[in-house]
N, C-alpha and C. Protein backbone atom coordinates (compact mmCIF):
# COMPACT_ATOMS: atom_id res chain seq x y z
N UNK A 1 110.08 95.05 76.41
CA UNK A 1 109.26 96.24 76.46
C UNK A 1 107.90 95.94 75.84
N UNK A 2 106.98 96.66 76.59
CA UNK A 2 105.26 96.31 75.87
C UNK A 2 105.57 97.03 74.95
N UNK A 3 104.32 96.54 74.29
CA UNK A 3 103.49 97.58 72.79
C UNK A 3 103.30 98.92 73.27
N UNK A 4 103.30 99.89 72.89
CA UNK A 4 103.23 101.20 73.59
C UNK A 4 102.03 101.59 72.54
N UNK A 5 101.71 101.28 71.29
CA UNK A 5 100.88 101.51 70.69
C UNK A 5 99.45 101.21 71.10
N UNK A 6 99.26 100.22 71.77
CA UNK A 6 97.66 99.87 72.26
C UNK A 6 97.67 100.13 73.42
N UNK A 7 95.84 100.51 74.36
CA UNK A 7 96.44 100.90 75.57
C UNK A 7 95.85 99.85 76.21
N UNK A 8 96.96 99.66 77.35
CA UNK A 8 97.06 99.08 78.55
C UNK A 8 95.63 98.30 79.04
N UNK A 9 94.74 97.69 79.38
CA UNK A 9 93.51 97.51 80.04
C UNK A 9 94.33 97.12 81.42
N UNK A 10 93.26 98.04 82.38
CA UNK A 10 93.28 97.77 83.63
C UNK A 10 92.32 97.56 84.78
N UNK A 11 92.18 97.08 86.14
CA UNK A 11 90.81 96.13 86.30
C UNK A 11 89.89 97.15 86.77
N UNK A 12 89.59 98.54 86.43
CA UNK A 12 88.27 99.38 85.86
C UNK A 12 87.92 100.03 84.85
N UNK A 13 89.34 99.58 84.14
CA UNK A 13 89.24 100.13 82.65
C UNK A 13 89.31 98.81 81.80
N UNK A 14 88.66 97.84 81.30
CA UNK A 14 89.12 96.53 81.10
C UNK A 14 89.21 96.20 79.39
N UNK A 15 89.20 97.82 78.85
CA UNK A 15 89.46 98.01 77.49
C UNK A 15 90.57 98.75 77.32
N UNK A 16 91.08 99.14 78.23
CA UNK A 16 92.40 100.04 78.10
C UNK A 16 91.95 101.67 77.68
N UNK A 17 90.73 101.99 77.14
CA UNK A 17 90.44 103.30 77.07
C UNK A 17 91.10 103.60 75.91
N UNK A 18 91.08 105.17 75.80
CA UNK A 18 91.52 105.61 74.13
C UNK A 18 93.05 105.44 74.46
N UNK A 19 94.25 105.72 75.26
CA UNK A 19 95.25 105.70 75.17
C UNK A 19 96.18 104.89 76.02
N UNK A 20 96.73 104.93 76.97
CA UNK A 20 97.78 104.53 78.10
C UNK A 20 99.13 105.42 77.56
N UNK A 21 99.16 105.95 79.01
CA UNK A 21 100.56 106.58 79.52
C UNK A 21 101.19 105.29 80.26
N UNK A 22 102.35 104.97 80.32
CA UNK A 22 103.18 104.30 81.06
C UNK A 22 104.31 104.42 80.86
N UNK A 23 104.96 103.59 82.55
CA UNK A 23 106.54 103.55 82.17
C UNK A 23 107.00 102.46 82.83
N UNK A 24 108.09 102.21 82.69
CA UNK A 24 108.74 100.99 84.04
C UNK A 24 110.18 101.42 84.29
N UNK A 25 110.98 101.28 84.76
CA UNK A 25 111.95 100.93 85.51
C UNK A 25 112.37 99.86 86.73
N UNK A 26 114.01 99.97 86.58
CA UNK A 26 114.32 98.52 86.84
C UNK A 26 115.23 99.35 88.38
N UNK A 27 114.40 98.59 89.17
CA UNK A 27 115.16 99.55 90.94
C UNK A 27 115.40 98.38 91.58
N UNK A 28 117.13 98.76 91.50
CA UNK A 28 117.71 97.60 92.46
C UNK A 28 117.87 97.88 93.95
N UNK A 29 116.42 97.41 94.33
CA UNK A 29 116.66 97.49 95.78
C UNK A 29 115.33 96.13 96.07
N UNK A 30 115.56 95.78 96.85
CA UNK A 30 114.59 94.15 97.54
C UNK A 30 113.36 94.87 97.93
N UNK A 31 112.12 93.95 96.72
CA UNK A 31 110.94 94.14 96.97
C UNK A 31 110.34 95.06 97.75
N UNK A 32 110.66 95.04 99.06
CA UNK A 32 109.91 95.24 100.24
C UNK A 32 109.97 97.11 100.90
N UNK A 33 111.37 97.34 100.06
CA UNK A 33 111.98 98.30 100.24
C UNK A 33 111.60 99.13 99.28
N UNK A 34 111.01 98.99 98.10
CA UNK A 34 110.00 99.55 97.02
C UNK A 34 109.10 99.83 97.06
N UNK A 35 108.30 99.02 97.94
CA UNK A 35 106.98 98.73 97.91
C UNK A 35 107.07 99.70 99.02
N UNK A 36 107.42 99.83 100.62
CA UNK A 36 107.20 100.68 101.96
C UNK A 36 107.54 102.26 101.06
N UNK A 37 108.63 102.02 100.25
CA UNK A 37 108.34 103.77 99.51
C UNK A 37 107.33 104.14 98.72
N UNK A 38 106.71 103.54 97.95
CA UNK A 38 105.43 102.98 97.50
C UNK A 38 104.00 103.72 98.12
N UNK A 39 103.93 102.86 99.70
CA UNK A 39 102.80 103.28 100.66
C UNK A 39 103.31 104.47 101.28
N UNK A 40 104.62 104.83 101.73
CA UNK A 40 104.33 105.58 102.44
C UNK A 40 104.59 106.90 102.06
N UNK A 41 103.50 108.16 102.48
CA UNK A 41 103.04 109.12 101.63
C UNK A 41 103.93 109.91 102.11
N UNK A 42 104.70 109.97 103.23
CA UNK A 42 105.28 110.63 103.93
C UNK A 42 106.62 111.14 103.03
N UNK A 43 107.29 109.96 102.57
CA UNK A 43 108.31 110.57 101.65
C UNK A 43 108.26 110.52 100.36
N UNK A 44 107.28 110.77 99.70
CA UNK A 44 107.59 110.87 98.23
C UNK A 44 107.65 111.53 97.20
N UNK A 45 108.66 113.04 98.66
CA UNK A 45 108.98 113.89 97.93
C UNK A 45 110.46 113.76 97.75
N UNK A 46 110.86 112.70 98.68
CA UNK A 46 112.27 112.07 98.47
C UNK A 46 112.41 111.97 97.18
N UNK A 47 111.42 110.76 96.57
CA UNK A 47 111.84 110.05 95.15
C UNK A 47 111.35 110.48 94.26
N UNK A 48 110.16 110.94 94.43
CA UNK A 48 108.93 111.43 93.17
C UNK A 48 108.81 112.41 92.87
N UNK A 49 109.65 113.19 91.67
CA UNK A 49 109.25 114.72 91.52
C UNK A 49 108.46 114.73 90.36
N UNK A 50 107.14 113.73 90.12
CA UNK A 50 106.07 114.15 89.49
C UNK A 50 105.01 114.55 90.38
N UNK A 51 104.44 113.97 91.72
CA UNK A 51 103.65 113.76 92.69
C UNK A 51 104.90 113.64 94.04
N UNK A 52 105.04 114.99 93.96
CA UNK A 52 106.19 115.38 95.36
C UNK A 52 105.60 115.46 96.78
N UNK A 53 104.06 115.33 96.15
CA UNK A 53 103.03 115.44 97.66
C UNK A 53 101.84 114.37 97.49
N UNK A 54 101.75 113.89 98.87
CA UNK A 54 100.12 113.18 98.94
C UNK A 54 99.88 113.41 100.50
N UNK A 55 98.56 114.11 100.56
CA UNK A 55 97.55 113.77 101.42
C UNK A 55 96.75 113.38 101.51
N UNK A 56 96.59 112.80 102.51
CA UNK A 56 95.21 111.49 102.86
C UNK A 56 94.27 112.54 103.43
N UNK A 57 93.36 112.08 102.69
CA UNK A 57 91.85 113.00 102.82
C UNK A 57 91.30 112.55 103.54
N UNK A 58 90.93 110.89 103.24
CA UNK A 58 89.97 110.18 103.93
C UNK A 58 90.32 109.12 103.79
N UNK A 59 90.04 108.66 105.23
CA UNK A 59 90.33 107.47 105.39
C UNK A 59 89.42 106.50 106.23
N UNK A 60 89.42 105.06 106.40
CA UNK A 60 88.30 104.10 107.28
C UNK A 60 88.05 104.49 108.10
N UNK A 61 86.74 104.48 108.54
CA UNK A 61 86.21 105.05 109.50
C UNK A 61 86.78 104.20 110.89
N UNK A 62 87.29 103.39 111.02
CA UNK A 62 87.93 102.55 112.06
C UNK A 62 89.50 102.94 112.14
N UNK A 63 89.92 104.30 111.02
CA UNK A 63 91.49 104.41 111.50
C UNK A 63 91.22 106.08 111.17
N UNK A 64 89.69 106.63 111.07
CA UNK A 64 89.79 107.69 111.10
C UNK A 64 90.90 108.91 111.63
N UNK A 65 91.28 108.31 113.03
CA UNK A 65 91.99 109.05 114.13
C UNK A 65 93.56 108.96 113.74
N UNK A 66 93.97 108.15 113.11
CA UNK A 66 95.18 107.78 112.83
C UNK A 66 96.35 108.99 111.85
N UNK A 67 97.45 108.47 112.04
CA UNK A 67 98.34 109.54 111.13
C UNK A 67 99.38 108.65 110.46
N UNK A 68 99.55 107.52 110.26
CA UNK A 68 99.77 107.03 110.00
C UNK A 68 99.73 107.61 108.43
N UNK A 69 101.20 107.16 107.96
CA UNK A 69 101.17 107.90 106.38
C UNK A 69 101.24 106.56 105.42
N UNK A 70 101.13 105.65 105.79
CA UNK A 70 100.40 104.40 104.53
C UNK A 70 99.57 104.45 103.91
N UNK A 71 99.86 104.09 102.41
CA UNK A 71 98.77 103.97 101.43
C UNK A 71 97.59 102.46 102.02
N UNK A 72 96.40 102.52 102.49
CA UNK A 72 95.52 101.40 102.51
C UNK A 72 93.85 101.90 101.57
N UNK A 73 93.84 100.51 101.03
CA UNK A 73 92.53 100.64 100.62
C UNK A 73 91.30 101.41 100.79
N UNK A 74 90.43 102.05 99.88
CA UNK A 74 89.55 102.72 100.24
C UNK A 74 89.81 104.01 100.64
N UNK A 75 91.03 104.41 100.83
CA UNK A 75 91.39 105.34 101.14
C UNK A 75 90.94 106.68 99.97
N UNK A 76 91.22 107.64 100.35
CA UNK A 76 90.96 109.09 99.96
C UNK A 76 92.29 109.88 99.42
N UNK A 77 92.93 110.07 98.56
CA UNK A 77 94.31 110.70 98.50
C UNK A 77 94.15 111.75 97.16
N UNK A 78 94.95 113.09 97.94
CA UNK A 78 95.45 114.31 97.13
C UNK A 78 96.42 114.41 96.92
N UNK A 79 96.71 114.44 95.43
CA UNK A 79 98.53 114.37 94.89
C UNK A 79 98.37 115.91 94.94
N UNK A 80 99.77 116.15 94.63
CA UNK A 80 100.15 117.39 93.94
C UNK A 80 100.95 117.01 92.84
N UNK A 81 100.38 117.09 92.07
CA UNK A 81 101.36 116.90 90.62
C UNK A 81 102.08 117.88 89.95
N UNK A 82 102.93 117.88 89.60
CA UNK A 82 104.01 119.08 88.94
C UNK A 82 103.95 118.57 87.49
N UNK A 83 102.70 119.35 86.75
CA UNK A 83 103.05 119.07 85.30
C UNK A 83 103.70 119.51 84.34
N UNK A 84 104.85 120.73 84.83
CA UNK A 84 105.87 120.80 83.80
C UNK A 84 106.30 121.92 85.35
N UNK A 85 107.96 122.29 85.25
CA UNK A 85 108.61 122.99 86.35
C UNK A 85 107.63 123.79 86.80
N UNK A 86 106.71 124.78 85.96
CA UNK A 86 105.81 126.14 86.51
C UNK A 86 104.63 125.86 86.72
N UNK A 87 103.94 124.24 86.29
CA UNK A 87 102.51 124.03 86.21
C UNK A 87 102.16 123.13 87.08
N UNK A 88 101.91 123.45 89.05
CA UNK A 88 101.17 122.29 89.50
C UNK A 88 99.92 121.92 89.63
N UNK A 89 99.47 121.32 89.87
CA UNK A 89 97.78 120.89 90.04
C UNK A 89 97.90 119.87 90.99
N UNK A 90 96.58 119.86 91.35
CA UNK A 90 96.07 118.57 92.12
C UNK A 90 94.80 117.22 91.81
N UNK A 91 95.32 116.07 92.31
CA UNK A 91 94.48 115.58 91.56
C UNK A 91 94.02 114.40 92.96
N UNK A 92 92.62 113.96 92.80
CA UNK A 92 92.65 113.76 93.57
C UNK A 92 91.82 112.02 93.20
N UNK A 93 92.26 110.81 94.31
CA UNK A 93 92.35 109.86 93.86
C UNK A 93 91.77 108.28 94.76
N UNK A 94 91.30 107.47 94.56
CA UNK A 94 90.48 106.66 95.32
C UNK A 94 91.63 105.08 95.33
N UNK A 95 92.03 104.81 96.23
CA UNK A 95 92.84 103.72 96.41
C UNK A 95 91.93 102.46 96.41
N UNK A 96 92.15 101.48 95.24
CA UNK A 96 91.00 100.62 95.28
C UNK A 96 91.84 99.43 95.38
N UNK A 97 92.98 99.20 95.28
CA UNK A 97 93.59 98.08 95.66
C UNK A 97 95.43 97.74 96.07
N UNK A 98 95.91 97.18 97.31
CA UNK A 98 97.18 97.20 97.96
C UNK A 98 97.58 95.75 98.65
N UNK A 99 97.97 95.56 97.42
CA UNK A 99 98.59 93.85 98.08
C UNK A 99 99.66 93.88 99.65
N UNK A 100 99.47 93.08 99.79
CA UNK A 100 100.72 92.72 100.91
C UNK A 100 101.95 93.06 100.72
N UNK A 101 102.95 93.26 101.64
CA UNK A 101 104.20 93.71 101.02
C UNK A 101 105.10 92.25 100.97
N UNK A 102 105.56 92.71 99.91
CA UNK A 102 105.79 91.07 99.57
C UNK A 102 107.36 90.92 100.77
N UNK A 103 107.34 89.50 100.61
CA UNK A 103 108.37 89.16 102.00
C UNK A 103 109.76 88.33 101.17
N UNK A 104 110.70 88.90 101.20
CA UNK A 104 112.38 87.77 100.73
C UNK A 104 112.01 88.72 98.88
N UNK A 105 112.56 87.40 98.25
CA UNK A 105 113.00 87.74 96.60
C UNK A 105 112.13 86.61 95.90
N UNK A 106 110.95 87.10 95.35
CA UNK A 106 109.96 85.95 94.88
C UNK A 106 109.80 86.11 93.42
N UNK A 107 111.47 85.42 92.74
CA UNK A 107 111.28 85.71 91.49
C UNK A 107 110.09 85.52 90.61
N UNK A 108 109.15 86.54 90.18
CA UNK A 108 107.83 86.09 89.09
C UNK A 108 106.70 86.64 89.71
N UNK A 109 106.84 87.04 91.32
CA UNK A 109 105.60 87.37 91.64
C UNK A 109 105.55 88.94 91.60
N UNK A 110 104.38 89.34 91.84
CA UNK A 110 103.53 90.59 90.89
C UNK A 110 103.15 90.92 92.24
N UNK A 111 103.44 92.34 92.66
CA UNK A 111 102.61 93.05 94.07
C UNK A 111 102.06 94.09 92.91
N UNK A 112 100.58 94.64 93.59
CA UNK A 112 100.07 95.92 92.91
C UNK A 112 99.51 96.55 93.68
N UNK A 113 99.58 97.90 93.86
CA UNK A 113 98.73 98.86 94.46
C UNK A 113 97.88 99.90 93.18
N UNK A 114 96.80 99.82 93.21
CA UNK A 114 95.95 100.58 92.14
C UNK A 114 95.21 102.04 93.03
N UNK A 115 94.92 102.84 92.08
CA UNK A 115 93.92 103.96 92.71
C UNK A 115 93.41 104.49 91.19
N UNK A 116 92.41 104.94 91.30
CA UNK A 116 91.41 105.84 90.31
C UNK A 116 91.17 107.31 91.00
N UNK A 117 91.30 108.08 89.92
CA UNK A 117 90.72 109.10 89.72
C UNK A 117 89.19 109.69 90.71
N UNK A 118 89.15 110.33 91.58
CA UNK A 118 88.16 110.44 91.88
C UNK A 118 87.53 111.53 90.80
N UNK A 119 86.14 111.17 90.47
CA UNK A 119 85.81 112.16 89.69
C UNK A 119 84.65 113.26 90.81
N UNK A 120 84.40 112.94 91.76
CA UNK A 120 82.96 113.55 92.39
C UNK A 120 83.13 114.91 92.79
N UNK A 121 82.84 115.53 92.60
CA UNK A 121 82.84 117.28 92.55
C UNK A 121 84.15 117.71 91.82
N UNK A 122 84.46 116.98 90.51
CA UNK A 122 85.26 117.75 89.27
C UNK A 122 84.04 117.99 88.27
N UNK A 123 85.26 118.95 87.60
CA UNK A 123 84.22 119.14 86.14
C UNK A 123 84.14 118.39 85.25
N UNK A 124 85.10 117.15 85.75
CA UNK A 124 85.03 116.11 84.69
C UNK A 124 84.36 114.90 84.59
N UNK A 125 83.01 114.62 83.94
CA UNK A 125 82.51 113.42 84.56
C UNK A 125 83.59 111.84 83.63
N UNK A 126 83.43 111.04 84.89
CA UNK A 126 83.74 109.58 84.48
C UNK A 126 83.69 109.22 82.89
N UNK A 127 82.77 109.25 82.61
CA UNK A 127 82.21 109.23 81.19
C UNK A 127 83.04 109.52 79.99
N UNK A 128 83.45 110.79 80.81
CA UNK A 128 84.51 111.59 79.88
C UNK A 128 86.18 111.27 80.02
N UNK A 129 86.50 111.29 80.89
CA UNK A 129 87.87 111.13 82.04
C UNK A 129 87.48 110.53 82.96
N UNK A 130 88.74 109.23 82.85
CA UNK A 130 88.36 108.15 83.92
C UNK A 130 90.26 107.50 83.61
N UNK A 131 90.89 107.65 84.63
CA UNK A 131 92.07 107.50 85.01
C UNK A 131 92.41 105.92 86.03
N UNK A 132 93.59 104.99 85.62
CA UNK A 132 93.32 104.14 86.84
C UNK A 132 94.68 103.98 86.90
N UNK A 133 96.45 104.11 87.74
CA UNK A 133 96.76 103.84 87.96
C UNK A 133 97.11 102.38 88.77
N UNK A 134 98.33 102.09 88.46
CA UNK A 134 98.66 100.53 88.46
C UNK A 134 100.17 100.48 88.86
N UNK A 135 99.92 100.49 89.73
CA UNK A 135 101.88 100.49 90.78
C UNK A 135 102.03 98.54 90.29
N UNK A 136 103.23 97.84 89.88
CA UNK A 136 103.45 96.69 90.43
C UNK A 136 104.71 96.86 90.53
């Protein structure tokens, strides 16, 4: 288990910021099968009852047309977060990085999908609140 006392640095926060929230768990199921629940936005109200919803806002202008419910880069995404049974909100979030899905059982290797916080028309500037999630 990490230090839970210092926070985390991550690659837009590369001081870790004043705190880190985290967690891990150990899911016995093969890489690949983690990772496709992972990207795809479609069910993760199956597994996830913190963020039971995501919609894609925006997406490449070359898959504009698409419906496709994969998490890809650059992308645009609206959670719905459930922050306690009676309190949801939305938050909304910039996908800045999505490795390959990894292929077989590659003991040691590291897949990550990252996204940040969009801050642009909140009341919260960057400055102040600046969030970066870190899937591996």
């Amino acid at each position: 288990m990490a230090d839970t006392s210092t926070p985390r640095p991550t690659p837009t926060i590369p001081s870790g910021g004043f705190f880190s929230a985290y967690a891990e768990a150990t899911v016995t199921a093969p890489p690949s099968t983690v990772y496709n629940a992972l990207i795809d936005t479609s069910i993760w109200g199956d597994w996830n009852s913190f963020v039971p919803s995501v919609t894609i806002v925006k997406r490449s202008d070359d898959e504009a047309d698409s419906i496709d419910p994969g998490i890809k880069k650059d992308m645009v995404l609206s959670f719905e977060v459930n922050m306690t049974p009676s309190m949801t909100t939305n938050s909304k979030e910039i996908v800045t990085h999505v490795d390959e899905c990894p292929s077989g059982l590659q003991p040691g290797r590291i897949t990550r999908i990252n996204w940040i916080m969009d801050n642009k028309g909140s009341f919260t500037p960057k400055f102040i609140l600046a969030a970066e999630r870190v899937n591996e």
